[in-house]
Every structure is written in C-alpha cells, then in structure tokens.
N, C-alpha and C. Protein backbone atom coordinates (compact mmCIF):
# COMPACT_ATOMS: atom_id res chain seq x y z
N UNK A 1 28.63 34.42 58.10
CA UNK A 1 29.01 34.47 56.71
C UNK A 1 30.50 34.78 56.64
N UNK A 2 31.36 34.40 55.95
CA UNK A 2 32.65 34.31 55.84
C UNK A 2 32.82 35.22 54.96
N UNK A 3 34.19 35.81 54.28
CA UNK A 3 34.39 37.05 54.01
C UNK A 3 34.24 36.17 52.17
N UNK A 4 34.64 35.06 52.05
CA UNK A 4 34.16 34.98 50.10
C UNK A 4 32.84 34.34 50.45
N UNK A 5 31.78 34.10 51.25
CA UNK A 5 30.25 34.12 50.87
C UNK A 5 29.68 35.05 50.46
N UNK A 6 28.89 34.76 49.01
CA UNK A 6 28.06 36.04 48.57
C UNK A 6 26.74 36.24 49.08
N UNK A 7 26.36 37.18 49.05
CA UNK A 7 24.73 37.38 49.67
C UNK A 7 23.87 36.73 48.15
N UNK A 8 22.81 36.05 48.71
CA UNK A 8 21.69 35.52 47.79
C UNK A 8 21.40 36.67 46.75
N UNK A 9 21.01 36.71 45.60
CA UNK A 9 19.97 38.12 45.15
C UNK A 9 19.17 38.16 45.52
N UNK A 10 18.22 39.42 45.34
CA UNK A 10 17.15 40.28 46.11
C UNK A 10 16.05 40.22 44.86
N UNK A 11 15.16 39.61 45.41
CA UNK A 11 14.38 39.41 43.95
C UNK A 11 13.56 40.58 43.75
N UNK A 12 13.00 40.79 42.60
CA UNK A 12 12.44 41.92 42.66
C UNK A 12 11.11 42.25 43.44
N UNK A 13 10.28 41.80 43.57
CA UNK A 13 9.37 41.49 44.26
C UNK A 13 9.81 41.99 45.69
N UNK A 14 10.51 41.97 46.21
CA UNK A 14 11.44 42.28 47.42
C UNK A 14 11.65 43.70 47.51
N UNK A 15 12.11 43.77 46.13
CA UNK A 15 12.32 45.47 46.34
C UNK A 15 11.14 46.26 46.26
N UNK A 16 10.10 45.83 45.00
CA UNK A 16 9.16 46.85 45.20
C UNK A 16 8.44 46.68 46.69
N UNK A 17 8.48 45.47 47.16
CA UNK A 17 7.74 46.25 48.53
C UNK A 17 8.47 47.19 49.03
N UNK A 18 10.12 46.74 49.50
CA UNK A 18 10.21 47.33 50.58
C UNK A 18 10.84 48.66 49.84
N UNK A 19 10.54 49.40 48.49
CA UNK A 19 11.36 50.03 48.19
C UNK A 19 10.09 50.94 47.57
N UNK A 20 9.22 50.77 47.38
CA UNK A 20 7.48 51.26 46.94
C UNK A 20 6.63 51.29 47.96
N UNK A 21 6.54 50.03 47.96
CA UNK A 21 4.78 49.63 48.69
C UNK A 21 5.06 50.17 50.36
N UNK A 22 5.75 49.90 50.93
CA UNK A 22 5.89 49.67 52.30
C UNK A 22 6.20 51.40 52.19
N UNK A 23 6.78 52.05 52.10
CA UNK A 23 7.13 53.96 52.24
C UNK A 23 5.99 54.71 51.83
N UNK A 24 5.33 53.59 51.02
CA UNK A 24 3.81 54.63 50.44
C UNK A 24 2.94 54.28 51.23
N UNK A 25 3.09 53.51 51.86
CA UNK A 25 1.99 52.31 53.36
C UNK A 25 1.20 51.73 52.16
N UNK A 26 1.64 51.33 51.26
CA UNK A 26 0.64 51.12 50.06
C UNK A 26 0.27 49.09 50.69
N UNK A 27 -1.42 49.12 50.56
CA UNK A 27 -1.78 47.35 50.70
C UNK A 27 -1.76 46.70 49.41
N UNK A 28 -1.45 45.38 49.89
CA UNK A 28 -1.15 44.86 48.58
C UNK A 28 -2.63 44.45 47.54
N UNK A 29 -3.96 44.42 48.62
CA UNK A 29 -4.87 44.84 48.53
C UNK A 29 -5.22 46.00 47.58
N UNK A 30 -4.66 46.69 47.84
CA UNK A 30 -5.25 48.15 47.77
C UNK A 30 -4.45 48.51 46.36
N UNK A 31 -3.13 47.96 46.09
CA UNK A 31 -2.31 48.42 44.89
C UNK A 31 -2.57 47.60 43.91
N UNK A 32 -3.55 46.09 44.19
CA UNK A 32 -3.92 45.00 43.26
C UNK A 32 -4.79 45.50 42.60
N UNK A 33 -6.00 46.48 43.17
CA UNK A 33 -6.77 46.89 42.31
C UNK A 33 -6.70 48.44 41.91
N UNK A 34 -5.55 48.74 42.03
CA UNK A 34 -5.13 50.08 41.22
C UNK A 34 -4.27 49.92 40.10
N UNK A 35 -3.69 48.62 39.94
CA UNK A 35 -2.99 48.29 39.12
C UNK A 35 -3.97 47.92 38.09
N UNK A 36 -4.72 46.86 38.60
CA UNK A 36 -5.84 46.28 37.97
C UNK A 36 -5.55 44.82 37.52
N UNK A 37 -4.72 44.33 38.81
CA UNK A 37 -4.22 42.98 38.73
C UNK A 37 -4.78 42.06 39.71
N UNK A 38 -5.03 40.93 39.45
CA UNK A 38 -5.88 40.29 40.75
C UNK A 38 -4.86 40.00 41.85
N UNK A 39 -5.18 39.93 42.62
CA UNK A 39 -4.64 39.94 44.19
C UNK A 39 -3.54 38.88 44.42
N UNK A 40 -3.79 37.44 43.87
CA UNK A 40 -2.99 36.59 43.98
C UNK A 40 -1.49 36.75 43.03
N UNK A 41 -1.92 37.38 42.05
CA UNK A 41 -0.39 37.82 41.42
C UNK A 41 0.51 38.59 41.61
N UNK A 42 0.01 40.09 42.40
CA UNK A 42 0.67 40.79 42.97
C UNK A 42 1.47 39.80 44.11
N UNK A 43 0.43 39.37 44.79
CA UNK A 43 1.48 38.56 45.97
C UNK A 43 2.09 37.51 45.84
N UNK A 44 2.16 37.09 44.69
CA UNK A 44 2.72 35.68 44.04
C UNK A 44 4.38 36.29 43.83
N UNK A 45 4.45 38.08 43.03
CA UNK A 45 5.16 38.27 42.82
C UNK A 45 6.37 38.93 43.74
N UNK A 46 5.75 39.23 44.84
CA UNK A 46 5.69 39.63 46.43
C UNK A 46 6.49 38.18 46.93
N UNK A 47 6.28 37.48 46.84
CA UNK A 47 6.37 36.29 47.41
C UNK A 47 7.68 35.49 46.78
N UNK A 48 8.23 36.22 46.04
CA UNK A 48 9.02 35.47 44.66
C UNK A 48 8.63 34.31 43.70
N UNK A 49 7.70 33.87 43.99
CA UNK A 49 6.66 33.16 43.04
C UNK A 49 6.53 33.34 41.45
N UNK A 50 6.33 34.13 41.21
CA UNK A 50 6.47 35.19 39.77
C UNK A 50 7.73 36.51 39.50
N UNK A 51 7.63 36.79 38.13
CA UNK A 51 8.89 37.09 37.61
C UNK A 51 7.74 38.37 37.24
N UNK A 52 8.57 39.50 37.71
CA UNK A 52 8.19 40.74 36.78
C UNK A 52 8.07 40.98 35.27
N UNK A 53 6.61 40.47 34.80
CA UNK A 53 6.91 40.61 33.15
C UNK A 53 6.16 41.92 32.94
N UNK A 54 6.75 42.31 31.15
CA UNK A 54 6.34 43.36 30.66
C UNK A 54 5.15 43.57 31.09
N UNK A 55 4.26 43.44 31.31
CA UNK A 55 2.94 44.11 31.49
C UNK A 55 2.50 44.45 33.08
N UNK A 56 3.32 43.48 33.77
CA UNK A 56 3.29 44.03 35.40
C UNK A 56 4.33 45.83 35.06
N UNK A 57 5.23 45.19 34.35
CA UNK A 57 6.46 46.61 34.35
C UNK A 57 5.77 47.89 33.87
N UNK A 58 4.68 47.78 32.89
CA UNK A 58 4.25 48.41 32.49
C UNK A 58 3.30 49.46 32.98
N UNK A 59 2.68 48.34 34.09
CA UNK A 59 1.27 48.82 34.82
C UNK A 59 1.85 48.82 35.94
N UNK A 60 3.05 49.02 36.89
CA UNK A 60 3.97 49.78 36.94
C UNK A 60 4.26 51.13 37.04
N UNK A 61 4.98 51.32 35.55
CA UNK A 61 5.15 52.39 35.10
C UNK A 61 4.17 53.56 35.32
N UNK A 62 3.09 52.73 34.54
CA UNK A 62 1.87 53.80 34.76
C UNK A 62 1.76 54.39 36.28
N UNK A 63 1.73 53.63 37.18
CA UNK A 63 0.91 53.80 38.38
C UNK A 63 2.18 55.16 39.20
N UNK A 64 3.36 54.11 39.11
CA UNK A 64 4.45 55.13 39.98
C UNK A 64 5.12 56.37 38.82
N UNK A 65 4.86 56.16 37.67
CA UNK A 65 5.29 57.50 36.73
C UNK A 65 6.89 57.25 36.84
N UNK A 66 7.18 55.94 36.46
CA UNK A 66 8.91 55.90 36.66
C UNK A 66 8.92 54.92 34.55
N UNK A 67 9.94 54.96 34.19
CA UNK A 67 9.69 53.95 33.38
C UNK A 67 9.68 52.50 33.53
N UNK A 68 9.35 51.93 32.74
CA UNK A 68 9.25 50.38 32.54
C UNK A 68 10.46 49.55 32.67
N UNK A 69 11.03 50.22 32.07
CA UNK A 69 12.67 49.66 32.05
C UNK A 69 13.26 49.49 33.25
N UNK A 70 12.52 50.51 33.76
CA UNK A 70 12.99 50.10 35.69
C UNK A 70 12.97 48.81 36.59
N UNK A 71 11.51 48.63 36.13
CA UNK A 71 10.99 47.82 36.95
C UNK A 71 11.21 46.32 35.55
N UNK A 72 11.48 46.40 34.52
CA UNK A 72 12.18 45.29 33.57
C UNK A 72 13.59 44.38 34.06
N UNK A 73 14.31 45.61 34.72
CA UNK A 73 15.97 45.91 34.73
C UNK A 73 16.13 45.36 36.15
N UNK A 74 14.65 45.45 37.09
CA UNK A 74 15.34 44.96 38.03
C UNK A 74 15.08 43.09 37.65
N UNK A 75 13.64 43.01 37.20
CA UNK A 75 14.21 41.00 36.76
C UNK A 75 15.28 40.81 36.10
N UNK A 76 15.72 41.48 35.13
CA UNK A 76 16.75 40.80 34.48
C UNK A 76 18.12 40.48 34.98
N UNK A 77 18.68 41.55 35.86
CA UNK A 77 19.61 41.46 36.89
C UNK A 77 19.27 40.71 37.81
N UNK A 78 18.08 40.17 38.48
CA UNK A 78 18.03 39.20 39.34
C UNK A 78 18.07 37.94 38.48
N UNK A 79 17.53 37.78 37.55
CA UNK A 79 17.73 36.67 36.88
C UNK A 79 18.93 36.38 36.40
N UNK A 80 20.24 37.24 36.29
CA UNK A 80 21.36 37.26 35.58
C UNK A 80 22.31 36.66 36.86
N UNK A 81 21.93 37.32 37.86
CA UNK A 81 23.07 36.95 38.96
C UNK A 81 22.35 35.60 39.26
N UNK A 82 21.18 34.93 39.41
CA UNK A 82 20.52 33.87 39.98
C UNK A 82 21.27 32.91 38.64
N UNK A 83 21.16 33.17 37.73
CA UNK A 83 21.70 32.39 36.82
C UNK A 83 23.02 32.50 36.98
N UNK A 84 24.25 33.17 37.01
CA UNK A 84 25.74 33.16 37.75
C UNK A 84 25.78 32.14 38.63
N UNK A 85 25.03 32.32 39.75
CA UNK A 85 25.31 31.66 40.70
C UNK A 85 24.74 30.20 40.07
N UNK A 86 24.54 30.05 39.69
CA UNK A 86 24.55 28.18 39.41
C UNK A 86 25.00 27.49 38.33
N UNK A 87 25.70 28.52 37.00
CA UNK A 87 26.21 28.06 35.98
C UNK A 87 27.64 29.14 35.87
N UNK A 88 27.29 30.09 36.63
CA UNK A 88 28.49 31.09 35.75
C UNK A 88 29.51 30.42 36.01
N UNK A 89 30.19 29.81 36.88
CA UNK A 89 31.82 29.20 37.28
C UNK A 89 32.23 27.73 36.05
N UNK A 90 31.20 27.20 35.67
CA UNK A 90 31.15 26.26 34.57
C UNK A 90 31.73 26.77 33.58
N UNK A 91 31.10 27.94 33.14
CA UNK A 91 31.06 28.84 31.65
C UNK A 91 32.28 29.53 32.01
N UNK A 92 33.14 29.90 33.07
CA UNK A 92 34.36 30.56 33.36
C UNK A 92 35.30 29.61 33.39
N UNK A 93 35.17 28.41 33.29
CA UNK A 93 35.96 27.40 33.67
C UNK A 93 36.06 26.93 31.60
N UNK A 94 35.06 27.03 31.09
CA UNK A 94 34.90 26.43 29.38
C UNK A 94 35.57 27.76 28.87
N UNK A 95 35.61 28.83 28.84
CA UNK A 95 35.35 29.91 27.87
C UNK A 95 36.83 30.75 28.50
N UNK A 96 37.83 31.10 27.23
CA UNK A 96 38.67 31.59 27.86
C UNK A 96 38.78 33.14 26.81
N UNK A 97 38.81 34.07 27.54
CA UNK A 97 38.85 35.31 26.86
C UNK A 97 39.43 35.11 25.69
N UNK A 98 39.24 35.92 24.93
CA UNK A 98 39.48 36.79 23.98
C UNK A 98 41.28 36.87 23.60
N UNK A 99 41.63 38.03 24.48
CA UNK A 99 43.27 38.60 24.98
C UNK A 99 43.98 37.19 24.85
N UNK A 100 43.45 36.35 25.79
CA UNK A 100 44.30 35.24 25.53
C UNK A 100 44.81 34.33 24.97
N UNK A 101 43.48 33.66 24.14
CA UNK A 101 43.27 33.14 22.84
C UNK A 101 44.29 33.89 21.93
N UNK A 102 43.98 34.81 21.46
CA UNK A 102 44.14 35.47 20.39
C UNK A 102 45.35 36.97 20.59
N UNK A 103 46.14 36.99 21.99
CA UNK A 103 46.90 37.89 22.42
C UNK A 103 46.43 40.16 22.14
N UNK A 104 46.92 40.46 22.96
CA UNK A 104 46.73 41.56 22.40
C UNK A 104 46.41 42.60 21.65
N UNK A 105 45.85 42.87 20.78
CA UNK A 105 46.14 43.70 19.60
C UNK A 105 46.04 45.18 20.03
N UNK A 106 47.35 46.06 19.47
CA UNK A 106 47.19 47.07 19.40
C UNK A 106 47.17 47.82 18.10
C-alpha cells in the first residue's frame, strides 16, 4: 500500500464480532437466539451482507446495555465513508465552498 492509499472501511458487522462477540467467546449461534434473531441474519450481517438497522441496533442495545446510537453510528459512518469513496471526489470537484463563492465575512 503506498503512502496516499486509503484503507477500505470496516463494516460494522466486522466490528461487532471482533469488538463484542469474539472477547465475550460469544457463538453466533448462541447470540442469534438471545437476541431473538434467526441465525441467517446475524451472519448475513457478520458477513457484510446486511446493514445494521434500527431494530438489530436496538436488540443490541438491549442485550450489551450500551445505547442504540452506538451500534446506529457505526452504519452510518460506514455507509458515509463507503459512499465518499465512490462519489465524494465528483461532489468536491462540482461544489465549491462557501468562503469562496461568497469571500469572507467578518
């Protein structure tokens, strides 16, 4: 990797394993039906397959006692930089600040 290559994002799914599941030895088995989610979605979402929505975040929340917003905040930032990386240089290239347009104001 060269010094301007960026690293991919880390989807979320990524983190709760290795940042939850895997330190708690938690199975994905075993957290599918404590959540009370069927098995293939947990690992769908595991898998990057699926997008952390409100009601995974939620049931979540419940289980690890953290808020929702946590586990919300990490899709949206993966979705924000995943979206950068394939449009943001377009939209930086169309859209010219503010300051410049319109100079200074003090």
């Amino acid at each position: 990797m060269t010094k301007n290559e960026k690293l991919a994002p880390i989807h979320p799914g990524k983190t709760l394993e290795r940042q939850f599941f895997q330190p708690l030895q938690l199975t994905r088995k075993q957290l599918a039906q404590d959540l009370h989610l069927p098995l293939y979605q947990l690992e769908n979402l595991i898998e990057e397959k699926e997008k952390i929505t409100p009601e995974i975040a939620y049931r979540l929340s419940c289980y690890f006692q953290i808020e929702a917003e946590v586990f919300l905040n990490l899709q949206q930032h993966y979705d924000l930089e995943v979206w950068k990386d394939r449009q943001g240089i377009y939209i930086r290239e169309q859209i010219k600040p503010y300051e410049i347009i319109h100079g200074k104001e003090k």
